[in-house]
Protein backbone atom coordinates (compact mmCIF):
# COMPACT_ATOMS: atom_id res chain seq x y z
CA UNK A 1 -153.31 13.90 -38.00
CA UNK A 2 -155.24 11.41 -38.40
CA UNK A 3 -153.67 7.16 -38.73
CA UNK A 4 -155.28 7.40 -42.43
CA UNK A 5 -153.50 10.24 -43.52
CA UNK A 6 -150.14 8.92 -41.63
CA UNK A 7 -150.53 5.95 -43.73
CA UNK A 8 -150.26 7.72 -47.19
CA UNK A 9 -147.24 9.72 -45.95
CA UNK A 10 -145.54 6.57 -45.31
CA UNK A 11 -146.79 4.71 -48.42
CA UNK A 12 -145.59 8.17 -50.43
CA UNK A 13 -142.14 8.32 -48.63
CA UNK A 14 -141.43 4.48 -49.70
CA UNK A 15 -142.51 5.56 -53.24
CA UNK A 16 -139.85 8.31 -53.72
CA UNK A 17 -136.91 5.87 -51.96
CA UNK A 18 -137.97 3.17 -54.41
CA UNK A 19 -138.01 5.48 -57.27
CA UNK A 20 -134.63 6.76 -56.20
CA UNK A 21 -132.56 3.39 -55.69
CA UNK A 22 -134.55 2.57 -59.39
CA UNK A 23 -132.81 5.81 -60.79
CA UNK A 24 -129.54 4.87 -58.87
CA UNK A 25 -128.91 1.75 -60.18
CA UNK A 26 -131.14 1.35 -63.69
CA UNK A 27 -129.50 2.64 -66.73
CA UNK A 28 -131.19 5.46 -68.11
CA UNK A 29 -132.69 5.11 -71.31
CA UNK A 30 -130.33 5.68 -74.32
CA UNK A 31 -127.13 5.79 -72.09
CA UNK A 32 -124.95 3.01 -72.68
CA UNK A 33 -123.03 0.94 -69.68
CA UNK A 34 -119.74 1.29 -69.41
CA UNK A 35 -117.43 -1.99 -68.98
CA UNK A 36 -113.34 -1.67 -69.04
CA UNK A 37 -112.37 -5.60 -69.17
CA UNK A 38 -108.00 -6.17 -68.23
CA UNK A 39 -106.88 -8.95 -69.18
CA UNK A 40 -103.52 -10.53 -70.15
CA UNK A 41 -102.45 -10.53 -73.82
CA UNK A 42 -102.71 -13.78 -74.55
CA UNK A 43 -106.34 -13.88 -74.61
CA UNK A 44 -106.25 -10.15 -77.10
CA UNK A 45 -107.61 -11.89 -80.31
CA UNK A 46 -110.39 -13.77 -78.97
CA UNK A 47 -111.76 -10.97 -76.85
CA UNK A 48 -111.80 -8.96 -79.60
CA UNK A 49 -113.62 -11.14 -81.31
CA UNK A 50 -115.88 -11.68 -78.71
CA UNK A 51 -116.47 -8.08 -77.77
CA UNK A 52 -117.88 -7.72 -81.45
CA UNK A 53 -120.26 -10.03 -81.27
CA UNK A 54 -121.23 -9.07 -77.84
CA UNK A 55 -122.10 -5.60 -78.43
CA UNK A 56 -123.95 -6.53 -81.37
CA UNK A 57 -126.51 -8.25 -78.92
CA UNK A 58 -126.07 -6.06 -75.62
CA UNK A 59 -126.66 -2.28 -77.75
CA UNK A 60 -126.25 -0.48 -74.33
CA UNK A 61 -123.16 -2.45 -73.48
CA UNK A 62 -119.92 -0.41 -74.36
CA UNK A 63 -117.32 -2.98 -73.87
CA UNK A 64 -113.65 -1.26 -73.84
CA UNK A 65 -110.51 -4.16 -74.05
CA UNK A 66 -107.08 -3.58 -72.07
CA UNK A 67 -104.43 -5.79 -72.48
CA UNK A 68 -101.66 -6.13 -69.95
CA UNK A 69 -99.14 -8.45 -68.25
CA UNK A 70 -101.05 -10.42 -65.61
CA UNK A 71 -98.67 -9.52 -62.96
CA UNK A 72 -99.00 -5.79 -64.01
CA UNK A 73 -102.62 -6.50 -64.03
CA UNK A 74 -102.20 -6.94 -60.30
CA UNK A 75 -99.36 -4.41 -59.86
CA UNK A 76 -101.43 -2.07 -61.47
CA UNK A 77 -104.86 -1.96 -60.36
CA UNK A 78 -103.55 -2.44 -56.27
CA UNK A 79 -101.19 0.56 -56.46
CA UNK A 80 -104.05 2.49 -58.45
CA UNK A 81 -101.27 3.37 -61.52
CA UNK A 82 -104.42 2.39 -64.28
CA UNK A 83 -105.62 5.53 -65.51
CA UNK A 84 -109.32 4.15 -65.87
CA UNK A 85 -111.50 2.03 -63.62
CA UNK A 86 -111.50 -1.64 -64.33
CA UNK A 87 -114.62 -3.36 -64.15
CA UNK A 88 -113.27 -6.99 -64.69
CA UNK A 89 -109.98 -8.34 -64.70
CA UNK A 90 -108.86 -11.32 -66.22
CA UNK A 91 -105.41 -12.40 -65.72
CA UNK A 92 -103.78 -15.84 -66.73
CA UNK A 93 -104.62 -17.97 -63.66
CA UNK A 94 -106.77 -18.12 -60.31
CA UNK A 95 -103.33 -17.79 -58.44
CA UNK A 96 -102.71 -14.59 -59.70
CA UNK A 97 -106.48 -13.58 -58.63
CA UNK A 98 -105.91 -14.48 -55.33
CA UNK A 99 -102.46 -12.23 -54.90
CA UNK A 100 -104.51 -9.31 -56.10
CA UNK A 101 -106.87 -10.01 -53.72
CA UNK A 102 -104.73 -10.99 -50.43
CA UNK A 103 -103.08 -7.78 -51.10
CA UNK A 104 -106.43 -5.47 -51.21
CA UNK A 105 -107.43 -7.09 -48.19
CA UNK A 106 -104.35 -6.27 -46.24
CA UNK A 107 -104.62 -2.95 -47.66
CA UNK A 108 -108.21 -1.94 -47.57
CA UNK A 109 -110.02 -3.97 -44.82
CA UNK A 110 -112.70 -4.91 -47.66
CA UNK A 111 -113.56 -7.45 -50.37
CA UNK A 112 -111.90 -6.90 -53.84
CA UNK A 113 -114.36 -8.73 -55.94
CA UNK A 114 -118.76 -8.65 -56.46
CA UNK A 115 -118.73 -12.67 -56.66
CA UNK A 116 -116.42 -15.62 -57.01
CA UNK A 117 -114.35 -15.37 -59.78
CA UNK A 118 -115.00 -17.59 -62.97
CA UNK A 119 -112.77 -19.68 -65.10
CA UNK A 120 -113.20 -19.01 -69.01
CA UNK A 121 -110.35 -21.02 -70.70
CA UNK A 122 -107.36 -23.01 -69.97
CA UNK A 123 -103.93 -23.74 -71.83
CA UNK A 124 -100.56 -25.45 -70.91
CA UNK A 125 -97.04 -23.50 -70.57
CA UNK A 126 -94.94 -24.72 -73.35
CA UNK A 127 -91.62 -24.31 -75.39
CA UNK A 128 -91.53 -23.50 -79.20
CA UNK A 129 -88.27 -23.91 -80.87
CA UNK A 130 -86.84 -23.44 -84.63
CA UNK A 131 -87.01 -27.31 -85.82
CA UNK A 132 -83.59 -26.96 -87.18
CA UNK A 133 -82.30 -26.32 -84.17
CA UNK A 134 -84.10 -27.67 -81.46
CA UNK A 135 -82.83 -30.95 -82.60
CA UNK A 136 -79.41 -30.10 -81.10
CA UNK A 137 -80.46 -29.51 -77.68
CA UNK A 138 -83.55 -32.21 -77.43
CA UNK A 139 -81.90 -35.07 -79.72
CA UNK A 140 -84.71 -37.34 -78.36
CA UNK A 141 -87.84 -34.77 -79.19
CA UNK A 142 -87.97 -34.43 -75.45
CA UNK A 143 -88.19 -31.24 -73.62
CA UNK A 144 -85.35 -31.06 -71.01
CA UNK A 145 -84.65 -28.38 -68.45
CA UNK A 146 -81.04 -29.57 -68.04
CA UNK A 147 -80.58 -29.43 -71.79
CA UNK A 148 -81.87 -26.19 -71.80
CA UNK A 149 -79.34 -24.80 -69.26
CA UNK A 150 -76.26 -26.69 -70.66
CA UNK A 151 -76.91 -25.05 -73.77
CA UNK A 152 -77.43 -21.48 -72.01
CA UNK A 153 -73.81 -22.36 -70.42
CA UNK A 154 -72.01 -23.01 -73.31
CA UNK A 155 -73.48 -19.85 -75.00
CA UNK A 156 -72.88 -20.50 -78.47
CA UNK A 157 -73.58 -22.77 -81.29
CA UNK A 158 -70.23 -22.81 -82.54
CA UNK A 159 -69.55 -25.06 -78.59
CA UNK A 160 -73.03 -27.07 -78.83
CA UNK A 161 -73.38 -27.96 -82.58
CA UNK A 162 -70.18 -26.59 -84.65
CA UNK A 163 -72.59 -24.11 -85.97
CA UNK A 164 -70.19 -20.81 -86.19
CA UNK A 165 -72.69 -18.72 -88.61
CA UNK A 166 -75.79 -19.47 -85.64
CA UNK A 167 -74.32 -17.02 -83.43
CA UNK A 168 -75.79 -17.01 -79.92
CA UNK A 169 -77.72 -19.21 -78.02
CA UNK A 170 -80.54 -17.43 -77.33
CA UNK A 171 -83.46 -17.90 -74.77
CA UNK A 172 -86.31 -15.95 -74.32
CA UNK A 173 -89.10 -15.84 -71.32
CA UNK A 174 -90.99 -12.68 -70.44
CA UNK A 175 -90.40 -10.31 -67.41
CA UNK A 176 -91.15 -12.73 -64.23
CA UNK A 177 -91.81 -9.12 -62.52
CA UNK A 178 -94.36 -8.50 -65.00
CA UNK A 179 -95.87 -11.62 -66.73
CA UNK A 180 -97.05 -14.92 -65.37
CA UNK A 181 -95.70 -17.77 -68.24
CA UNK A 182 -91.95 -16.09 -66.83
CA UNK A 183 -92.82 -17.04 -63.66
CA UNK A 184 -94.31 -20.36 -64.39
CA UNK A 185 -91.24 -21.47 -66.21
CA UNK A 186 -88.69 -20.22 -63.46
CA UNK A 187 -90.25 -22.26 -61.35
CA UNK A 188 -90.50 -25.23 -63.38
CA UNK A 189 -86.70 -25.08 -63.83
CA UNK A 190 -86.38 -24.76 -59.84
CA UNK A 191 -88.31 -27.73 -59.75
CA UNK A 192 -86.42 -29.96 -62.01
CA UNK A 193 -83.55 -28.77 -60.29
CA UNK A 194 -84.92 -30.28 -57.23
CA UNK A 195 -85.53 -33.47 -58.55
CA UNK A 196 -81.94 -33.76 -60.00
CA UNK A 197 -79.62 -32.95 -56.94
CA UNK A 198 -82.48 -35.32 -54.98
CA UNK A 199 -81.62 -37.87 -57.50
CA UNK A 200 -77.46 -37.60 -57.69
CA UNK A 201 -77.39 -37.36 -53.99
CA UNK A 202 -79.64 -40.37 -53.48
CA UNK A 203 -77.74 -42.62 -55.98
CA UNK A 204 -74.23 -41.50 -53.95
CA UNK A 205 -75.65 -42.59 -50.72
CA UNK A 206 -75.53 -38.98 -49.71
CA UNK A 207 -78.29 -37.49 -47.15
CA UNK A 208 -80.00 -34.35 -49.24
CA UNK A 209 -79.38 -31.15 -47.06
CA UNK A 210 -80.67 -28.82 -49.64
CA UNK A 211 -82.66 -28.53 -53.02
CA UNK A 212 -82.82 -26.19 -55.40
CA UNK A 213 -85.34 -24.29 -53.73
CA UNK A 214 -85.81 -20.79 -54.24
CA UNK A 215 -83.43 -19.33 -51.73
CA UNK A 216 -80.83 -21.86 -52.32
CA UNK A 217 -77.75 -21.05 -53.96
CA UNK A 218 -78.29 -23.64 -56.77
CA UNK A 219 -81.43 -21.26 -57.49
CA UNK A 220 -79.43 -17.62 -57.33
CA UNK A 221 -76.55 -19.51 -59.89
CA UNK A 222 -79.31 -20.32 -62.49
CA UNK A 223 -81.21 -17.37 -62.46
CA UNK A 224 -78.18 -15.30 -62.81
CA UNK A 225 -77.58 -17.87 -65.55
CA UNK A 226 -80.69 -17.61 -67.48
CA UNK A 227 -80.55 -13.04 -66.57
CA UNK A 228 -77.27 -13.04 -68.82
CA UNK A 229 -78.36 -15.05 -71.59
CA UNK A 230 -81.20 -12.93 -71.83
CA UNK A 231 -81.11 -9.56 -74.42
CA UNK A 232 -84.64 -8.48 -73.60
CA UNK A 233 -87.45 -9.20 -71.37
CA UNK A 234 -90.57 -8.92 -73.41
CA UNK A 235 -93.79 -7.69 -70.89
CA UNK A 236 -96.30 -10.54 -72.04
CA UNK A 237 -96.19 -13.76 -73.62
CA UNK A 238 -98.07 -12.56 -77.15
CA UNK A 239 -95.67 -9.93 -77.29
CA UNK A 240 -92.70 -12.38 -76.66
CA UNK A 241 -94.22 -14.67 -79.40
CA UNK A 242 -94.86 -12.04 -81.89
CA UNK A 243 -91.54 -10.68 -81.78
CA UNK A 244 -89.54 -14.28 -81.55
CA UNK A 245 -91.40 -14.81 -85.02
CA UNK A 246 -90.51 -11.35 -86.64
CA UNK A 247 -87.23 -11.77 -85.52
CA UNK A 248 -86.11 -15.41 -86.55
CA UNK A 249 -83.62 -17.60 -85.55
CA UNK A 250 -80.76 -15.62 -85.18
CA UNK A 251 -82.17 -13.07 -82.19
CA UNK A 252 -84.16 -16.75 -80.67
CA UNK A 253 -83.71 -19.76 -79.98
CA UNK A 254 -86.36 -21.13 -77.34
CA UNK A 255 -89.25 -19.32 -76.31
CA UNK A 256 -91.45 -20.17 -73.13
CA UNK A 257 -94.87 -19.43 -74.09
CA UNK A 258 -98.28 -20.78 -73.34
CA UNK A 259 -99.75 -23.43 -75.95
CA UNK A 260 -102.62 -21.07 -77.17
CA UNK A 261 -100.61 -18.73 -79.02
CA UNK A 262 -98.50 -21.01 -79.53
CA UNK A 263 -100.72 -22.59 -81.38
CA UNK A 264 -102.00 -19.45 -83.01
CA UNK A 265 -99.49 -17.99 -84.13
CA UNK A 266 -97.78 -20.97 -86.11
CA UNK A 267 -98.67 -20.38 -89.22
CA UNK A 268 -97.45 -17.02 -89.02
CA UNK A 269 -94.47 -18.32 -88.10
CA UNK A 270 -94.53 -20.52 -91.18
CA UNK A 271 -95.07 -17.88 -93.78
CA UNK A 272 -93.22 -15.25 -92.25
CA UNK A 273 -89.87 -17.47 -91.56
CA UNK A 274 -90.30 -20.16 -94.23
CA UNK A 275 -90.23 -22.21 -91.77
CA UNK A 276 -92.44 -23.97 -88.79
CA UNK A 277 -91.28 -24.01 -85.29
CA UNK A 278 -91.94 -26.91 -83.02
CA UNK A 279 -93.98 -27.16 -79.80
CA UNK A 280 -92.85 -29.14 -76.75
CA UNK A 281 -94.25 -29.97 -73.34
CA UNK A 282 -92.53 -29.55 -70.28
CA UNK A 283 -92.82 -32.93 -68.07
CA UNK A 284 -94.17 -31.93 -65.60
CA UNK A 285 -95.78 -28.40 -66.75
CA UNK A 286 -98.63 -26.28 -65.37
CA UNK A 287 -102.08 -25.65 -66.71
CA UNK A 288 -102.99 -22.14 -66.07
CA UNK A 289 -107.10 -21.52 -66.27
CA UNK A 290 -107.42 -17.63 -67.57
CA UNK A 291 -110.11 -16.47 -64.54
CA UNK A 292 -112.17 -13.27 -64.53
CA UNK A 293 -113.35 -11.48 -61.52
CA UNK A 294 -115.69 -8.25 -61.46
CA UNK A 295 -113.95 -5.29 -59.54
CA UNK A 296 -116.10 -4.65 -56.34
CA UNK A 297 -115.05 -0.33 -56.80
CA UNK A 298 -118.00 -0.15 -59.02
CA UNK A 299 -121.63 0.63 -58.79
CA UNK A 300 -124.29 -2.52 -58.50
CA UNK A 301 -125.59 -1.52 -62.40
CA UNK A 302 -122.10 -1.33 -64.09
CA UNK A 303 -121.40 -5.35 -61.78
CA UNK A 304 -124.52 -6.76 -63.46
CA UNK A 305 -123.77 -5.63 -67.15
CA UNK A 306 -119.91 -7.32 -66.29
CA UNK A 307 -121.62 -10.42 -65.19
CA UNK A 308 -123.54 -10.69 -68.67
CA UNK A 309 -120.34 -10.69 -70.58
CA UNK A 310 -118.81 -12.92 -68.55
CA UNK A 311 -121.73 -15.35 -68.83
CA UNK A 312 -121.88 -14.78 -72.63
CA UNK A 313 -118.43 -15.89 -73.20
CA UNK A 314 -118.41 -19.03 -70.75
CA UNK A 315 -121.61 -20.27 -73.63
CA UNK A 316 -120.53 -23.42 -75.69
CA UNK A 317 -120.45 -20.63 -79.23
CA UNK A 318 -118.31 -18.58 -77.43
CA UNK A 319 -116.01 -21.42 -75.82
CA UNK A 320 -115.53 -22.23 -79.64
CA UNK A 321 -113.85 -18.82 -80.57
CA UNK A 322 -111.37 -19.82 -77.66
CA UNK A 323 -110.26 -23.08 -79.50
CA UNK A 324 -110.27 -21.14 -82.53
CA UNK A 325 -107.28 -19.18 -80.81
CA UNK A 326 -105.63 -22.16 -79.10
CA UNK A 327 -107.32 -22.83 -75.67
CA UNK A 328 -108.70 -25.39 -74.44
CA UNK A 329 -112.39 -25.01 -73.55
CA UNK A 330 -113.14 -25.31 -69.60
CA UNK A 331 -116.55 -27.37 -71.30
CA UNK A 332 -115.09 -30.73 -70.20
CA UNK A 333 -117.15 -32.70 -73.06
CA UNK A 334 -116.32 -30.36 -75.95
CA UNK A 335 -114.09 -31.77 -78.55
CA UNK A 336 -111.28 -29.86 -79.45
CA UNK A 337 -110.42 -31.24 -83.17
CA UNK A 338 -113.82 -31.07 -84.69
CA UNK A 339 -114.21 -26.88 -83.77
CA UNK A 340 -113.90 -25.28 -86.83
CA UNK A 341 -110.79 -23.66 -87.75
CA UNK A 342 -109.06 -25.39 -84.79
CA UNK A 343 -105.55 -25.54 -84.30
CA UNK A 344 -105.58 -29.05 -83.58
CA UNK A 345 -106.48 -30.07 -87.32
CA UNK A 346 -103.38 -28.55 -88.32
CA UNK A 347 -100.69 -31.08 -87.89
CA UNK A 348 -98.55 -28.76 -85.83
CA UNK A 349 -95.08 -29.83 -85.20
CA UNK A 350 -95.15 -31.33 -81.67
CA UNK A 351 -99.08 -30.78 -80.71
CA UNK A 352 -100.55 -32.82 -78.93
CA UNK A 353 -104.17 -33.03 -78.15
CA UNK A 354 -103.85 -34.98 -74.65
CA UNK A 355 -100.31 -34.19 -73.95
CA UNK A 356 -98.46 -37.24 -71.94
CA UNK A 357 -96.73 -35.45 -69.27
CA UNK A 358 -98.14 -33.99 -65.27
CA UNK A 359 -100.09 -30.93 -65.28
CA UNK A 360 -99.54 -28.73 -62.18
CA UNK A 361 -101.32 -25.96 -60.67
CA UNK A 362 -99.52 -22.20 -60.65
CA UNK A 363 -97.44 -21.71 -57.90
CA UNK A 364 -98.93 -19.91 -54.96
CA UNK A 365 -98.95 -15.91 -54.15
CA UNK A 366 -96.27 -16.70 -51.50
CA UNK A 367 -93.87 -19.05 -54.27
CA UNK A 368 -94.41 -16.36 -56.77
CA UNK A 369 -93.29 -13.36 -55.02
CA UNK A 370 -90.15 -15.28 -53.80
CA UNK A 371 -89.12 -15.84 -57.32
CA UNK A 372 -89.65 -12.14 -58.12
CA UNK A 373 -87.59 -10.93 -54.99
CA UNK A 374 -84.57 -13.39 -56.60
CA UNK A 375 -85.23 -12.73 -59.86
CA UNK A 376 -84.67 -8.83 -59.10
CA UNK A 377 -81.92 -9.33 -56.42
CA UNK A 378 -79.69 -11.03 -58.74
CA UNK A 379 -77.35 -10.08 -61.54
């Protein structure tokens, strides 16, 4: 055989390979790709809205929207209980991310995501409360953790305002097994805990042997507290807010939510109720950044149609549909108020457009699972 004829061989074998990775990883024409986006409830409206609009540029893009808690999100997609393949997954905070990923590690010896993942929208963990009665337990218009569980101690308002027809006192957070804004405001409380016995002991002249941290026995006595004040544990924190509003007053008190819906869903709670609830901020209180990562258990195509969408809605028009719903845009320069149909022109009992008080990170993997070991330990 001649080198000339050894040449074409070789030029002819490259062809085919090319032609086969092309037919491997292009889309065919008139097939649509395929993307399954999971991401926690709170963000449900504005995705939908989003995925509309999407589709109607990206024709061969079939976005498909799941909405779960974001610790299920994790839960979920590491013990394979989903029964579809996610392509991205968006759950309430990088911290949560990073669980999901430590955890695939450990268990499969590879990388869990294509690319670093990507903020797309912050909010704030906050309290809403029925005005009428929210003035009982923050006289001052001040959020207060200590309030909060003085009130959960004496049970009823007949003991904290002489109210016998208000029944209950009634607090609701979601499932800190299943949903991040219940473990956010667990450890919150732990923290204000902290700062209290540091204080009393301090001003006694006492040496501080132990906090409220979360092993300590201060920590076990209010979480068994806050367990059997507690009817039901909603999953997620749009479910807990949807059903705090259909129920009214009498089956809720407080609700620990996060400011977006919070600020969504107030005129809901206006027309529905005939009357507003108020919004306060926890001093300190966390900022939680909703961060989506693209799945690596998918093929190279179906990765570069997930990292369109998640460009798409990271764009300034898109950012907007997130303030629309109550988040604040992760575009540092983009004003809030002057977004159409933003929450922030609304006069909203208690919002506050820079909010006074320390915003935290999430708690770490290693904080988090601690609270759920106590959290499900005690009774």
């Amino acid at each position: 055989m001649n080198k000339k004829n050894s040449n074409n061989k070789t030029i002819v074998s490259l062809g085919i390979i090319l032609v086969s990775l092309g037919l491997t990883y292009a889309p065919l024409p008139g097939v649509k790709q395929n993307i399954i986006v999971v991401s926690g409830t709170e963000l449900q409206e504005p995705l939908q809205e989003l995925e509309t609009k999407f589709e109607q540029n990206n024709s061969n893009i079939d976005l498909q929207l799941k909405f779960q808690g974001s610790q299920d999100i994790v839960n979920n997609y590491i013990d394979r209980k989903n029964d579809f393949t996610p392509t991205i997954l968006i759950p309430a905070n990088e911290q949560t991310l990073e669980e999901l990923e430590t955890r695939w590690q450990a268990q499969n010896n590879s990388e869990a995501f294509y690319s670093q993942p990507q903020a797309i929208a912050r909010t704030i963990l906050v309290a809403v409360a029925w005005q009428e009665r929210s003035k009982f337990i923050f006289p001052d218009g001040k959020f207060s953790w200590s309030n909060l569980e003085r009130a959960l101690q004496q049970r009823s308002w007949s003991k904290i305002a002489d109210k016998n027809n208000w029944g209950s006192f009634d607090l609701v957070i979601t499932n800190p097994t299943r949903s991040n804004s219940g473990q956010l405001a667990l450890n919150l409380w732990l923290q204000s805990k902290a700062r209290n016995s540091k204080m009393a002991s301090s001003s006694q002249g006492l040496s501080v042997t132990k906090n409220a941290t979360v092993d300590s026995f201060d920590s076990e006595s209010l979480f068994s507290l806050i367990k059997s004040s507690i009817y039901q544990l909603p999953r997620s924190t749009d479910i807990l807010l949807q059903e705090f509003i259909s129920r009214g007053a009498n089956d809720g008190d407080i609700a620990m939510v996060y400011e977006s819906i919070a600020l969504y869903r107030w005129s809901q709670a206006k027309i529905s109720q005939g009357q507003p609830y108020q919004i306060y901020y926890p001093n300190p209180s966390v900022e939680t950044v909703a961060t989506a990562a693209i799945a690596k258990n998918i093929d190279r195509n179906t990765a570069k149609a997930a990292n369109k969408f998640i460009k798409f809605i990271k764009q300034p028009e898109q950012q907007e549909v997130f303030v629309k719903y109550g988040f604040r845009s992760i575009i540092p320069n983009l004003n809030l108020a002057s977004v159409p149909k933003s929450p922030w022109q609304q006069n909203i009992p208690g919002a506050m457009l820079n909010p006074s008080v320390t915003l935290q990170q999430p708690p770490d993997s290693q904080k988090t699972a601690e609270i759920q070991r106590l959290w499900s330990r005690v009774r």
